[in-house]
N, C-alpha and C. Protein backbone atom coordinates (compact mmCIF):
# COMPACT_ATOMS: atom_id res chain seq x y z
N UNK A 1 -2.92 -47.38 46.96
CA UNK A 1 -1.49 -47.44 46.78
C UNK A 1 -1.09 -46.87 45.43
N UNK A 2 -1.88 -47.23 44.37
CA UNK A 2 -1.48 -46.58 43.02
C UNK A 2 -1.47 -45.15 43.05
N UNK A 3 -3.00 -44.83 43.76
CA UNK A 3 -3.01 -43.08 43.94
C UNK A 3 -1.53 -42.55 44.55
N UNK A 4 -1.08 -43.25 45.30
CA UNK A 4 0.13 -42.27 46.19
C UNK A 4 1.35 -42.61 45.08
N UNK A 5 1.51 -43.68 44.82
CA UNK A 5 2.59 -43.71 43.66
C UNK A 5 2.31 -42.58 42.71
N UNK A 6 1.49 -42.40 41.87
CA UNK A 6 1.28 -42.04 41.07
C UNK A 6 0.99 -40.41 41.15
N UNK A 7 0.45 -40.07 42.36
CA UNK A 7 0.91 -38.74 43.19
C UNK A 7 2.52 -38.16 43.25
N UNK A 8 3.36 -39.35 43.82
CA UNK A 8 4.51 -39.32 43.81
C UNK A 8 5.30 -38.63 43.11
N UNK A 9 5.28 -39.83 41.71
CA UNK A 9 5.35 -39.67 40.02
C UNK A 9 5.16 -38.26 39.85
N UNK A 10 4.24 -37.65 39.69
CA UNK A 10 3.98 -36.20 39.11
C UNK A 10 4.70 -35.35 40.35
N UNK A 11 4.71 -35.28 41.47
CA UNK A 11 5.41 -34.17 42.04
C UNK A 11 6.96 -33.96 41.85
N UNK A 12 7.45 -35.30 41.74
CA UNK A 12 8.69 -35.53 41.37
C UNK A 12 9.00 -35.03 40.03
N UNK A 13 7.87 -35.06 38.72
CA UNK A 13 8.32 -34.56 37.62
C UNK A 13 8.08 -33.18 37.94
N UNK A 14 6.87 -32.35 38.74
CA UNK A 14 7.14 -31.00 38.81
C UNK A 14 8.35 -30.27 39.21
N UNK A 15 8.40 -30.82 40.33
CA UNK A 15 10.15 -30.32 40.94
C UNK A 15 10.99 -30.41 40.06
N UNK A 16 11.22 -31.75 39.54
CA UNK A 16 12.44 -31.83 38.17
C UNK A 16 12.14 -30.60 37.19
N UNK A 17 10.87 -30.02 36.82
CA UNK A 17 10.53 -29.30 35.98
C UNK A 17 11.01 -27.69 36.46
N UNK A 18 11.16 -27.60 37.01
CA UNK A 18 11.35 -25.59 38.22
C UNK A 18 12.41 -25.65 38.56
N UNK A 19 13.07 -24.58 38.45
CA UNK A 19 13.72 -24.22 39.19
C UNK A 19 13.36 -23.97 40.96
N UNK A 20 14.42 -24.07 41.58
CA UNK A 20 14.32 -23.28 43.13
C UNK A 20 14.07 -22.37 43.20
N UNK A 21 13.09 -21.70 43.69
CA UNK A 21 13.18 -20.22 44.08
C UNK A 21 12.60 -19.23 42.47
N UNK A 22 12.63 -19.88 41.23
CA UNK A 22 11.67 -19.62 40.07
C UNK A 22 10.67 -19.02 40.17
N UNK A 23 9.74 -17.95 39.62
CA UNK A 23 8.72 -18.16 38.92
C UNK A 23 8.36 -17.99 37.83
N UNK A 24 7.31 -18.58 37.09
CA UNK A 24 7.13 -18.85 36.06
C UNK A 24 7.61 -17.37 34.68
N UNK A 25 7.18 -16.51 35.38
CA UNK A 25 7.36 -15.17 35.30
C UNK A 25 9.02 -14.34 35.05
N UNK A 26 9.84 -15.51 35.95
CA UNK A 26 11.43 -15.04 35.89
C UNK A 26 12.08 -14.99 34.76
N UNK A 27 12.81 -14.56 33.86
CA UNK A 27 13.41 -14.86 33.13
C UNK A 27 14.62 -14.14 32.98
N UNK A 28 15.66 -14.63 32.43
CA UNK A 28 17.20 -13.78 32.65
C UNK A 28 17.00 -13.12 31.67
N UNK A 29 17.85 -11.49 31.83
CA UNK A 29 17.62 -10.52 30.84
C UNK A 29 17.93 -10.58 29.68
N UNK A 30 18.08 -10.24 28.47
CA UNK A 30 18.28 -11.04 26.71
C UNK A 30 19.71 -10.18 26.83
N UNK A 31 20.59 -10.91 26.63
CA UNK A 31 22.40 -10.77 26.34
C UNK A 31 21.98 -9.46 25.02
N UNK A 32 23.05 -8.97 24.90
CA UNK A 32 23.71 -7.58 24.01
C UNK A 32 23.12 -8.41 22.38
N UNK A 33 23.49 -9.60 22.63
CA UNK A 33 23.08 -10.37 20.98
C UNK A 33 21.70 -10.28 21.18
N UNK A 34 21.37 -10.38 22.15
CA UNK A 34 19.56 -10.97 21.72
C UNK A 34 18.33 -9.92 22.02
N UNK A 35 19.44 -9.07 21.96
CA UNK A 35 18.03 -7.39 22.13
C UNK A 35 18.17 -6.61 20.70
N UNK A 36 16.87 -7.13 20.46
CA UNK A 36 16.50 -6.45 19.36
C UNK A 36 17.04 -5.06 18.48
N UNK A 37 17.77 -4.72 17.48
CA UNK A 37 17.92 -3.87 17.26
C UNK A 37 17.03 -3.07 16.38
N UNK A 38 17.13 -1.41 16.40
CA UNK A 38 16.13 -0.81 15.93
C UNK A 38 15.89 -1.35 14.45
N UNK A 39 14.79 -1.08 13.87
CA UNK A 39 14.94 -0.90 12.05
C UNK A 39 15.68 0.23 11.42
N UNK A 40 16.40 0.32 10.34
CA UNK A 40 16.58 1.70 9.87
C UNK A 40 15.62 2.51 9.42
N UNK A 41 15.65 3.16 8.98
CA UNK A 41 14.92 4.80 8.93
C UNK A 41 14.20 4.10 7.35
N UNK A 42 14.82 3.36 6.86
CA UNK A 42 14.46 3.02 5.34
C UNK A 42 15.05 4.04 4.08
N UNK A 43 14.31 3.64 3.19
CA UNK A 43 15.01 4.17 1.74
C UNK A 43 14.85 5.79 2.03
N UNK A 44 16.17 6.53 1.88
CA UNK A 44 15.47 8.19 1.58
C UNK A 44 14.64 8.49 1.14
N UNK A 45 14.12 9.62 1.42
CA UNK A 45 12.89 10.13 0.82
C UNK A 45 12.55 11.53 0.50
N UNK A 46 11.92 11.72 -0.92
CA UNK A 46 12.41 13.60 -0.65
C UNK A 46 10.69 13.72 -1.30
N UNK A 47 10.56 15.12 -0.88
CA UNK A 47 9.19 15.40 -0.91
C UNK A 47 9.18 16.41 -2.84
N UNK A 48 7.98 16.07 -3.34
CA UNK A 48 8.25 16.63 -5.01
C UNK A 48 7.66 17.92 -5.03
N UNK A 49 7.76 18.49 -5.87
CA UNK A 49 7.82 19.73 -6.06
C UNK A 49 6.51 19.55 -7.28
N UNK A 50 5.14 19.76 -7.02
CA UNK A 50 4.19 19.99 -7.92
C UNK A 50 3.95 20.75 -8.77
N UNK A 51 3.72 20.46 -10.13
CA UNK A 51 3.32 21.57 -11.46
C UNK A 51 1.77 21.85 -10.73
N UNK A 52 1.13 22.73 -10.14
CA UNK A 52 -0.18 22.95 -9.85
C UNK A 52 -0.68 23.97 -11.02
N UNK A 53 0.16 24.69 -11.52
CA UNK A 53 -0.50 24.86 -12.88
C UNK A 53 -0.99 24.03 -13.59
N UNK A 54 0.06 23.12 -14.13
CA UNK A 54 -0.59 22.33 -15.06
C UNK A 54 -1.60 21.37 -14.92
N UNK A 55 -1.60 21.24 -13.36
CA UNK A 55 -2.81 20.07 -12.79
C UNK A 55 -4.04 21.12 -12.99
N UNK A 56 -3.61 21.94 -12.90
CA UNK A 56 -5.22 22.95 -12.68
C UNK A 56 -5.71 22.86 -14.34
N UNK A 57 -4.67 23.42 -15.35
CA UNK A 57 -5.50 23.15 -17.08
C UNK A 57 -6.06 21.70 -16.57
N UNK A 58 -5.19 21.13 -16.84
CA UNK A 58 -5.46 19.24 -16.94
C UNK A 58 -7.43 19.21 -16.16
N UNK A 59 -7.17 19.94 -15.36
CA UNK A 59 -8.38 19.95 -14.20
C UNK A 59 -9.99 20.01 -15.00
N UNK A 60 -9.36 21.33 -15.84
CA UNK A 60 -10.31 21.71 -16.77
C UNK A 60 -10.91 21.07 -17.76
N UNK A 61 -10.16 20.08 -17.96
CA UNK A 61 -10.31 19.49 -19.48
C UNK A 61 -11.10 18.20 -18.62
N UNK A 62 -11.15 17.30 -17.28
CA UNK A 62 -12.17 16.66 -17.17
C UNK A 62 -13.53 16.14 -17.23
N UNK A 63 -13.82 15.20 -17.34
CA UNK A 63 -15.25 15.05 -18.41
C UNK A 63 -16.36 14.93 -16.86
N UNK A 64 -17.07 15.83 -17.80
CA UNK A 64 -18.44 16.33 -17.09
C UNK A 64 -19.18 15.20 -16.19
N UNK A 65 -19.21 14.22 -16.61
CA UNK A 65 -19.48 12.90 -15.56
C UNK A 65 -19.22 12.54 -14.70
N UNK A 66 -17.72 13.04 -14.54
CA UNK A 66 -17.16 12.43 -13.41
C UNK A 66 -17.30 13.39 -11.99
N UNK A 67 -17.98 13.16 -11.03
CA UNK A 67 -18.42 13.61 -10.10
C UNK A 67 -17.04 12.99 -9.35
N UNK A 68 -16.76 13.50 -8.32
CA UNK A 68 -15.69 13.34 -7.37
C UNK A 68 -16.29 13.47 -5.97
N UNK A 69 -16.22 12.95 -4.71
CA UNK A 69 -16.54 12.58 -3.37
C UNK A 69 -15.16 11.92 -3.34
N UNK A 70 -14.80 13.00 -1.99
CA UNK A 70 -13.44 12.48 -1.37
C UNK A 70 -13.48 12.26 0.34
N UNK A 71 -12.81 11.15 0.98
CA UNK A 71 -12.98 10.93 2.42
C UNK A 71 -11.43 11.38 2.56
N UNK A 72 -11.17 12.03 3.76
CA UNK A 72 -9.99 12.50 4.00
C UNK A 72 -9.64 11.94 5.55
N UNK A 73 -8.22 11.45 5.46
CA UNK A 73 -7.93 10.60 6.84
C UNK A 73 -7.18 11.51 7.34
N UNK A 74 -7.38 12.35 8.52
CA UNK A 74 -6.70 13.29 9.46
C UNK A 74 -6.19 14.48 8.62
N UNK A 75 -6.58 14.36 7.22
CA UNK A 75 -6.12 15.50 6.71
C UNK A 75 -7.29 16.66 5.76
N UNK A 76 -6.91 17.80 6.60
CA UNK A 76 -8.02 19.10 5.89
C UNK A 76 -7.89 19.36 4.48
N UNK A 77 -8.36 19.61 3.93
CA UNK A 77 -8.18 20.58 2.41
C UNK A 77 -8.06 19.87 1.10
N UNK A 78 -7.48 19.83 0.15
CA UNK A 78 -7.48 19.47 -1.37
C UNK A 78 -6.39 17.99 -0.82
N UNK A 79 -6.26 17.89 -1.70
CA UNK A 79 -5.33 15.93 -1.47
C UNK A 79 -3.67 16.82 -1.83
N UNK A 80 -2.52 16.51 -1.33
CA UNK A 80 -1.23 17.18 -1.42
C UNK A 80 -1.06 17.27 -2.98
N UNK A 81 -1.13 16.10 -3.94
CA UNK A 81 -0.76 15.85 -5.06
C UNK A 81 -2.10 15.93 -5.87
N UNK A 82 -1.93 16.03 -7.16
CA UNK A 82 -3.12 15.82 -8.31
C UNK A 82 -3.76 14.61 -8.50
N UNK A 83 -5.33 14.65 -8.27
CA UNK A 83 -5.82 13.66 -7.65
C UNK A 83 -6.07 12.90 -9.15
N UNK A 84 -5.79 11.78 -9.51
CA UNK A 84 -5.57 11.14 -11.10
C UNK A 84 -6.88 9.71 -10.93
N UNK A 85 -8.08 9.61 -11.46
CA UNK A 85 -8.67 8.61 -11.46
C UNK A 85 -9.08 8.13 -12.53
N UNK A 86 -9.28 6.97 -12.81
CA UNK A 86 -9.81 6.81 -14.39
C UNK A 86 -11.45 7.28 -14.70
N UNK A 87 -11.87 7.12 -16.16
CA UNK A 87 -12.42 7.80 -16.68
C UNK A 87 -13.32 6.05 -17.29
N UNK A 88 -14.80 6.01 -16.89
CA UNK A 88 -15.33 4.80 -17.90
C UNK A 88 -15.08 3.75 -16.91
N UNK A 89 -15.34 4.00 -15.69
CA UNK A 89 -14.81 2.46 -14.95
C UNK A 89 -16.34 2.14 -15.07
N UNK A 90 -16.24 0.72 -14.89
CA UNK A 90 -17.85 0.30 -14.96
C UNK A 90 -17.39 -0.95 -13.33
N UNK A 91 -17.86 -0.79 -12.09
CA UNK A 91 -17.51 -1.82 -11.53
C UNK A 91 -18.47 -3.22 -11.28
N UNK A 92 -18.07 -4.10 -10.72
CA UNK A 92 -18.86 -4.92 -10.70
C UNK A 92 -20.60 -4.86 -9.70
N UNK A 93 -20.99 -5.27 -10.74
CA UNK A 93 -22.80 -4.99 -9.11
C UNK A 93 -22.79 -5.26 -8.00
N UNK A 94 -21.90 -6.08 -8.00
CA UNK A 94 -21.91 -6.02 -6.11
C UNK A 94 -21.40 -5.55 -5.59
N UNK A 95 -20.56 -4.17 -6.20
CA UNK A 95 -19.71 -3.15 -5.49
C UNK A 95 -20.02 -1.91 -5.89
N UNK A 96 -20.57 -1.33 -4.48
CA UNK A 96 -20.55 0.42 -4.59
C UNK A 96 -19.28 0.85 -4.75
N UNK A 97 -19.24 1.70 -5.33
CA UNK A 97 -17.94 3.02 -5.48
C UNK A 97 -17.71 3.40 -4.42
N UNK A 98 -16.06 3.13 -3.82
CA UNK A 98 -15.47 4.04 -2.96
C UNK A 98 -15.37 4.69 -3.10
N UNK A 99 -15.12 5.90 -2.61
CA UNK A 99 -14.44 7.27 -2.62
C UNK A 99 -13.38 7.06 -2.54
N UNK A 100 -12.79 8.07 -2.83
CA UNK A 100 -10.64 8.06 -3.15
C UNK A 100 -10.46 8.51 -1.30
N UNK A 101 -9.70 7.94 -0.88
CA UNK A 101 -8.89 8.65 0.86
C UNK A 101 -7.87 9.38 0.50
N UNK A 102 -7.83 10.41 1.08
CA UNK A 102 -6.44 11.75 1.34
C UNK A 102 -5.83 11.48 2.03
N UNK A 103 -4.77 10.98 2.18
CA UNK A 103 -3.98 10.67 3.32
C UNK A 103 -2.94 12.39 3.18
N UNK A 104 -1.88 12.32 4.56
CA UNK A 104 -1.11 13.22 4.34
C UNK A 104 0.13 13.52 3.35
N UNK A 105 0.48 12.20 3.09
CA UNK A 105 1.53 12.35 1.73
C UNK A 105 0.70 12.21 0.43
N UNK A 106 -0.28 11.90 -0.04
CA UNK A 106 -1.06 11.43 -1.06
C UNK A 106 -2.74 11.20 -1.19
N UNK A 107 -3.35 10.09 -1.69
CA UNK A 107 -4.47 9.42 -1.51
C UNK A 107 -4.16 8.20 -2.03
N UNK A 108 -5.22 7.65 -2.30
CA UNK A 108 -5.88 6.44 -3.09
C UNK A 108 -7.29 6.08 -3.10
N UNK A 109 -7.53 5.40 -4.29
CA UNK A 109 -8.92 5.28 -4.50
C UNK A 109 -8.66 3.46 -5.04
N UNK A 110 -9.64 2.95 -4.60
CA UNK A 110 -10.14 1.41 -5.11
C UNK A 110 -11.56 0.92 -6.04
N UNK A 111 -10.83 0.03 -6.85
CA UNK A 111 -11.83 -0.07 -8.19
C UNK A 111 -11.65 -1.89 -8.03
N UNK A 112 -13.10 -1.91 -8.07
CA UNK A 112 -13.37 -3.08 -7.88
C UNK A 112 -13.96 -3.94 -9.29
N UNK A 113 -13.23 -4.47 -10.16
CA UNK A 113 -13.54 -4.68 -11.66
C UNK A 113 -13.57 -5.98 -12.05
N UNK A 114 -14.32 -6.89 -13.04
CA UNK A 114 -14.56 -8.42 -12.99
C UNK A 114 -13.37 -9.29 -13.15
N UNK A 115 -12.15 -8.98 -13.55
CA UNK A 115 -10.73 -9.48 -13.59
C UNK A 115 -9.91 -9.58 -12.13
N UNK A 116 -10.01 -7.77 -11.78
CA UNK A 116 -9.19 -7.13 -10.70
C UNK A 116 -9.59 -6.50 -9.98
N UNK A 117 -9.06 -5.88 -9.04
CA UNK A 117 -9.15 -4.81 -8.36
C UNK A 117 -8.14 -4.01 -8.55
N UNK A 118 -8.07 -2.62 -8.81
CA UNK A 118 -7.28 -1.85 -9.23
C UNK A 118 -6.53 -0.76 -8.17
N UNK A 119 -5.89 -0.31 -7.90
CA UNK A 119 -5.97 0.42 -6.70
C UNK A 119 -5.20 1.63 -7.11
N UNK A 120 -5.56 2.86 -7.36
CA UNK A 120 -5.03 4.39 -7.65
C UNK A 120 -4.31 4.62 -6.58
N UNK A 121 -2.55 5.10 -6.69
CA UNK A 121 -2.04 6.07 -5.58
C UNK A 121 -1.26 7.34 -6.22
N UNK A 122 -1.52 8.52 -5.58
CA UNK A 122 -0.79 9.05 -5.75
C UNK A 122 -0.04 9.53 -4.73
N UNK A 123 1.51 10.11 -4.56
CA UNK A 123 2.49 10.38 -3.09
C UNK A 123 2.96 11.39 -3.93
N UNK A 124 3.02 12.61 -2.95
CA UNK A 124 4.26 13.61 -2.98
C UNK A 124 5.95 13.02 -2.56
N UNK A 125 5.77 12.24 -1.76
CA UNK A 125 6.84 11.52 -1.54
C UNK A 125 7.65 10.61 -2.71
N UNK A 126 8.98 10.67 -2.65
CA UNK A 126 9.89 9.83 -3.43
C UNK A 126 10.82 9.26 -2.70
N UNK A 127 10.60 7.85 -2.96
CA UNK A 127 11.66 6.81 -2.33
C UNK A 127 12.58 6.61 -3.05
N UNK A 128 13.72 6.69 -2.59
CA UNK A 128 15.07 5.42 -3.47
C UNK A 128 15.46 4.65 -3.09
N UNK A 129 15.93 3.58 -3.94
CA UNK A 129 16.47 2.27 -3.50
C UNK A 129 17.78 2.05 -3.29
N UNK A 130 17.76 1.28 -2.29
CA UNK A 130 18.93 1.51 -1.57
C UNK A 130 20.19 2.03 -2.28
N UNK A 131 21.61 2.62 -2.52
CA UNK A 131 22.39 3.40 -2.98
C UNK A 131 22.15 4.25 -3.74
N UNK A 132 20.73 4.54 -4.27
CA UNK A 132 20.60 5.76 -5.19
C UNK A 132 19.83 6.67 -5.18
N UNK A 133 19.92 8.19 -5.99
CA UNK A 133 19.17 8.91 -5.22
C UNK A 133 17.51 9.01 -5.58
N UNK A 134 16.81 9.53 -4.67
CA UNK A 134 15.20 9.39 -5.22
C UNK A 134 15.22 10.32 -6.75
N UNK A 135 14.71 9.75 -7.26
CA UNK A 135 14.63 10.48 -8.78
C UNK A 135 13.20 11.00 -8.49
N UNK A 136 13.28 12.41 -8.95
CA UNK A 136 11.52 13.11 -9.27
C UNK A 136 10.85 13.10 -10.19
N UNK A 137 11.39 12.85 -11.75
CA UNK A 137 10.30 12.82 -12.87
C UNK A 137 10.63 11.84 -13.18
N UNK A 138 9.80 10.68 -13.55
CA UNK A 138 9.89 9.40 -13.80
C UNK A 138 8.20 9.71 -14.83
N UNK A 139 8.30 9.96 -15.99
CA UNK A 139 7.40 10.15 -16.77
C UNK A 139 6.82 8.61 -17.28
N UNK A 140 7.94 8.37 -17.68
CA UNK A 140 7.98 7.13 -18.76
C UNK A 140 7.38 6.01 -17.47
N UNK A 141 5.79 5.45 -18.14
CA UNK A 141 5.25 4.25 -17.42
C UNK A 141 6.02 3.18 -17.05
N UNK A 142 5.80 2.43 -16.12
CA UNK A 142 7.23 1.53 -15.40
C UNK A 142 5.59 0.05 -15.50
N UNK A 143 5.69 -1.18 -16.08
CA UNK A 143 5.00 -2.11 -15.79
C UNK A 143 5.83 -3.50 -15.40
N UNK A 144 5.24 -3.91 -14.09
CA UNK A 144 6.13 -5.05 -13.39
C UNK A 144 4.88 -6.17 -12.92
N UNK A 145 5.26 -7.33 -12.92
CA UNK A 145 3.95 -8.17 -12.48
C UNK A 145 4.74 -8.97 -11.52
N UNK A 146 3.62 -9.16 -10.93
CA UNK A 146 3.90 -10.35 -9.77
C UNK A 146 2.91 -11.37 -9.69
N UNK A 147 3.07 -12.45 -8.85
CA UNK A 147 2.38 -13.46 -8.85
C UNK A 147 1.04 -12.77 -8.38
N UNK A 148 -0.14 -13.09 -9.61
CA UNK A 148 -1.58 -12.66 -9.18
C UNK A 148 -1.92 -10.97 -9.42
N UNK A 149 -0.70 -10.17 -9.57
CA UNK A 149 -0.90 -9.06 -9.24
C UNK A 149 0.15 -8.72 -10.64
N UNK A 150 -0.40 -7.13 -10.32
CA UNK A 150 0.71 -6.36 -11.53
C UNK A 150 0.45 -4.81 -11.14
N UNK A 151 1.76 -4.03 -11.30
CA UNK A 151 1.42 -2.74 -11.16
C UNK A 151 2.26 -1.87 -12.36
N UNK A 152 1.64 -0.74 -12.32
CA UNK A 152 2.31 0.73 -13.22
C UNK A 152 2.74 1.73 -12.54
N UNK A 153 3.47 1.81 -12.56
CA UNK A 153 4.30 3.22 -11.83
C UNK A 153 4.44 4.19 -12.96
N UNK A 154 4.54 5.82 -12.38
CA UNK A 154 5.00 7.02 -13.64
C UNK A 154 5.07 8.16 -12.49
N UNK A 155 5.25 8.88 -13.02
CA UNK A 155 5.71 10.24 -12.57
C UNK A 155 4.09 11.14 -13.28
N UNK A 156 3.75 12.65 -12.99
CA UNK A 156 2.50 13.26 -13.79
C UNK A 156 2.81 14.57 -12.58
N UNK A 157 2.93 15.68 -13.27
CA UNK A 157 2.84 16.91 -12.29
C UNK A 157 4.08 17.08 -11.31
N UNK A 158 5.05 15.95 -11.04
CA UNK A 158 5.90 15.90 -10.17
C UNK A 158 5.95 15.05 -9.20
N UNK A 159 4.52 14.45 -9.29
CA UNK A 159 4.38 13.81 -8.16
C UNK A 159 4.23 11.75 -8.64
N UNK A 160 4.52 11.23 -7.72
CA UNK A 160 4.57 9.44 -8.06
C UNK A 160 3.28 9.38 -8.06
N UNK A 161 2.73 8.14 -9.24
CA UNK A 161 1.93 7.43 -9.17
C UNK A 161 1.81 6.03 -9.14
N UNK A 162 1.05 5.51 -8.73
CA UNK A 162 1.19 3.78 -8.75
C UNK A 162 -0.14 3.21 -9.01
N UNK A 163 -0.19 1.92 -9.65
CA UNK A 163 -1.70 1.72 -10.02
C UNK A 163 -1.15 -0.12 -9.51
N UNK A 164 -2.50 0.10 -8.73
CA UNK A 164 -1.70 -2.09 -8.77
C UNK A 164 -2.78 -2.48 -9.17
N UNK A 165 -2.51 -3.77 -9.71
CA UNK A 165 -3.95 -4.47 -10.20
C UNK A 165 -3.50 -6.16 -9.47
N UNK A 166 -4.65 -6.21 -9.08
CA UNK A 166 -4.71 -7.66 -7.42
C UNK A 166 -5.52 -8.50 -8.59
N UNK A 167 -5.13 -9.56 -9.12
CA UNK A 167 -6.22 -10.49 -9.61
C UNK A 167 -6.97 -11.40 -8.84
N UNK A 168 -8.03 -11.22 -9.59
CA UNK A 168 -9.35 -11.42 -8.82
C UNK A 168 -9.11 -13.25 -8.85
N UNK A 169 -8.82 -13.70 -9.46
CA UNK A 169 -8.16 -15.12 -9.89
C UNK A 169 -7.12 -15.69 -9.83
N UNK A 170 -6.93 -16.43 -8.45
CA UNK A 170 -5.30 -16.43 -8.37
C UNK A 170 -4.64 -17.33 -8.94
N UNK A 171 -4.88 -18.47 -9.47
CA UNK A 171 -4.66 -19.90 -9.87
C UNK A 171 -4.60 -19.36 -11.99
N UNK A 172 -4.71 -18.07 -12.26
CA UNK A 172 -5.05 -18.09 -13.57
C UNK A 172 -3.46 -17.87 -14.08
N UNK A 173 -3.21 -17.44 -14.70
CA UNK A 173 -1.99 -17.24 -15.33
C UNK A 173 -1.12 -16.02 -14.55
N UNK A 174 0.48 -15.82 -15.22
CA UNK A 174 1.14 -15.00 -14.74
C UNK A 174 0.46 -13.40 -14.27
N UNK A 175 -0.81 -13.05 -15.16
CA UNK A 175 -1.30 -11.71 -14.12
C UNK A 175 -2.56 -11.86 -15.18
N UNK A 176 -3.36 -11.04 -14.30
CA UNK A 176 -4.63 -10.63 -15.49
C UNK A 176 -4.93 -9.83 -15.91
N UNK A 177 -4.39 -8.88 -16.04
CA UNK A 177 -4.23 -7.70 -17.47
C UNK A 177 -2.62 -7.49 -17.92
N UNK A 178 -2.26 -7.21 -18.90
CA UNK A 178 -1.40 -6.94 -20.00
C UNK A 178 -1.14 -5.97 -19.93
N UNK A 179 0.87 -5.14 -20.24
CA UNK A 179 1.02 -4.02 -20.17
C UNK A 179 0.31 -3.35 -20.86
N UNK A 180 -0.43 -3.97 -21.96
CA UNK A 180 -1.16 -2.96 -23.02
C UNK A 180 -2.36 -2.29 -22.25
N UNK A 181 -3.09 -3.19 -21.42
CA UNK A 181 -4.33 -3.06 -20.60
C UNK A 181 -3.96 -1.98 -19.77
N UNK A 182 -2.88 -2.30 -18.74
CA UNK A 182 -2.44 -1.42 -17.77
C UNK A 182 -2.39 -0.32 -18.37
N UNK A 183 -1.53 0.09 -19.64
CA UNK A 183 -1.18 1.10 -20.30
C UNK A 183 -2.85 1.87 -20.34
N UNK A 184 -3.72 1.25 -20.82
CA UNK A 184 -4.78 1.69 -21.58
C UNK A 184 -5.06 2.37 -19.84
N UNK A 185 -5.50 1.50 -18.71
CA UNK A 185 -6.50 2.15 -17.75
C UNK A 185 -5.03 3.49 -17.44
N UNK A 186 -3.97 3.54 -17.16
CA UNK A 186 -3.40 4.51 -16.73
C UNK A 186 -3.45 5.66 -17.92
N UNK A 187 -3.59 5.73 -19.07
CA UNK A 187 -4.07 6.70 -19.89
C UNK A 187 -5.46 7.21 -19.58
N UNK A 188 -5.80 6.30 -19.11
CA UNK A 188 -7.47 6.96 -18.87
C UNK A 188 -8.19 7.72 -18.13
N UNK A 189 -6.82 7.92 -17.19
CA UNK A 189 -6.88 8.65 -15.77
C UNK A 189 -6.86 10.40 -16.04
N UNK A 190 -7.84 10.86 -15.19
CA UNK A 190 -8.13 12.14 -15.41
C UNK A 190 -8.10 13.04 -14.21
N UNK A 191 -7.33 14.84 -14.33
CA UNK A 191 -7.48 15.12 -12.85
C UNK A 191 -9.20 15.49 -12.98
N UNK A 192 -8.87 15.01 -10.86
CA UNK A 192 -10.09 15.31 -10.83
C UNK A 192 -10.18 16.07 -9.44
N UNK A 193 -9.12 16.66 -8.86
CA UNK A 193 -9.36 17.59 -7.69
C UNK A 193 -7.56 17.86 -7.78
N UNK A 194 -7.45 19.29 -7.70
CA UNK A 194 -5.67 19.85 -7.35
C UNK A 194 -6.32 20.77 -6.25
N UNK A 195 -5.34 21.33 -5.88
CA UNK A 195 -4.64 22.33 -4.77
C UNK A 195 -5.76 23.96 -5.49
């Protein structure tokens, strides 16, 4: 007798639970409000105009040590922009040296160091923020920190650069290197492959 009650019980809550004629699968189409609209296109963007002269002297003047190995992602030939890496990195032993990636607007290369990890970009591309226009020479070093992290932005040849540094320590203070530091590794950067 309990079994059939209790049989009862649950068929009665399934039915209460469905619709007629339902399946689980049905659903009414999403109203004009509730369909997703596209993203915008994002911040403009204009493509820079490279000094490849001057990357090529600059080229010359690189120190004899620095061997270069580059992996290239879908893209053939030299990297678009002047490829900028530092000079004296020593990384930690438990990390082999990446190679820098070519992407089609730029590259980047990753440095794996006992504080941070550092991460080299360079883009032919220039973004602006929202109402203004992309600016192309931005010489003068730009240093901003964030929680755990910190980066340098500049302009070199025409083209953007960006350096972020990820601390290796997240619980330590507001960042773990100093604009002076940042300053120092982005001076230290040398070309090491142009057009």
């Amino acid at each position: 007798m309990r079994a059939l009650v209790l049989a009862s019980v649950i068929a009665i809550a399934a039915a209460a639970c469905t619709k007629e004629g339902a399946t689980p699968s049905a659903e009414a189409p999403p109203s004009g409000d509730q369909v997703a609209q596209p993203a915008s296109a994002g911040p403009p963007a204009t493509d820079a105009t490279i000094n490849w002269d001057a990357a090529r002297a600059d080229l010359a003047k690189r120190p004899s040590d620095a061997p270069v190995s580059v992996q290239s992602v879908g893209v053939e030939g030299p990297p678009p922009v002047p490829m900028l890496l530092p000079s004296g990195i020593a990384q930690t032993a438990s990390d082999r040296p990446t190679p820098p990636v070519v992407t089609a607007d730029g590259y980047f290369a990753t440095y794996h160091l006992p504080k941070y990890d550092a991460i080299v970009n360079g883009s032919k591309r220039s973004y602006a923020a929202a109402g203004q226009a992309a600016q192309g020479d931005k010489e003068a070093m730009k240093f901003t920190t964030g929680e755990a992290s910190a980066q340098m932005s500049f302009s070199r040849y025409g083209a953007d650069y960006l350096i972020e540094f990820e601390c290796r320590e997240v619980d330590g203070g507001d960042s773990c290197i100093t604009e002076a530091e940042a300053k120092e590794f982005a001076e230290s950067l040398f070309v090491a492959q142009t057009q």
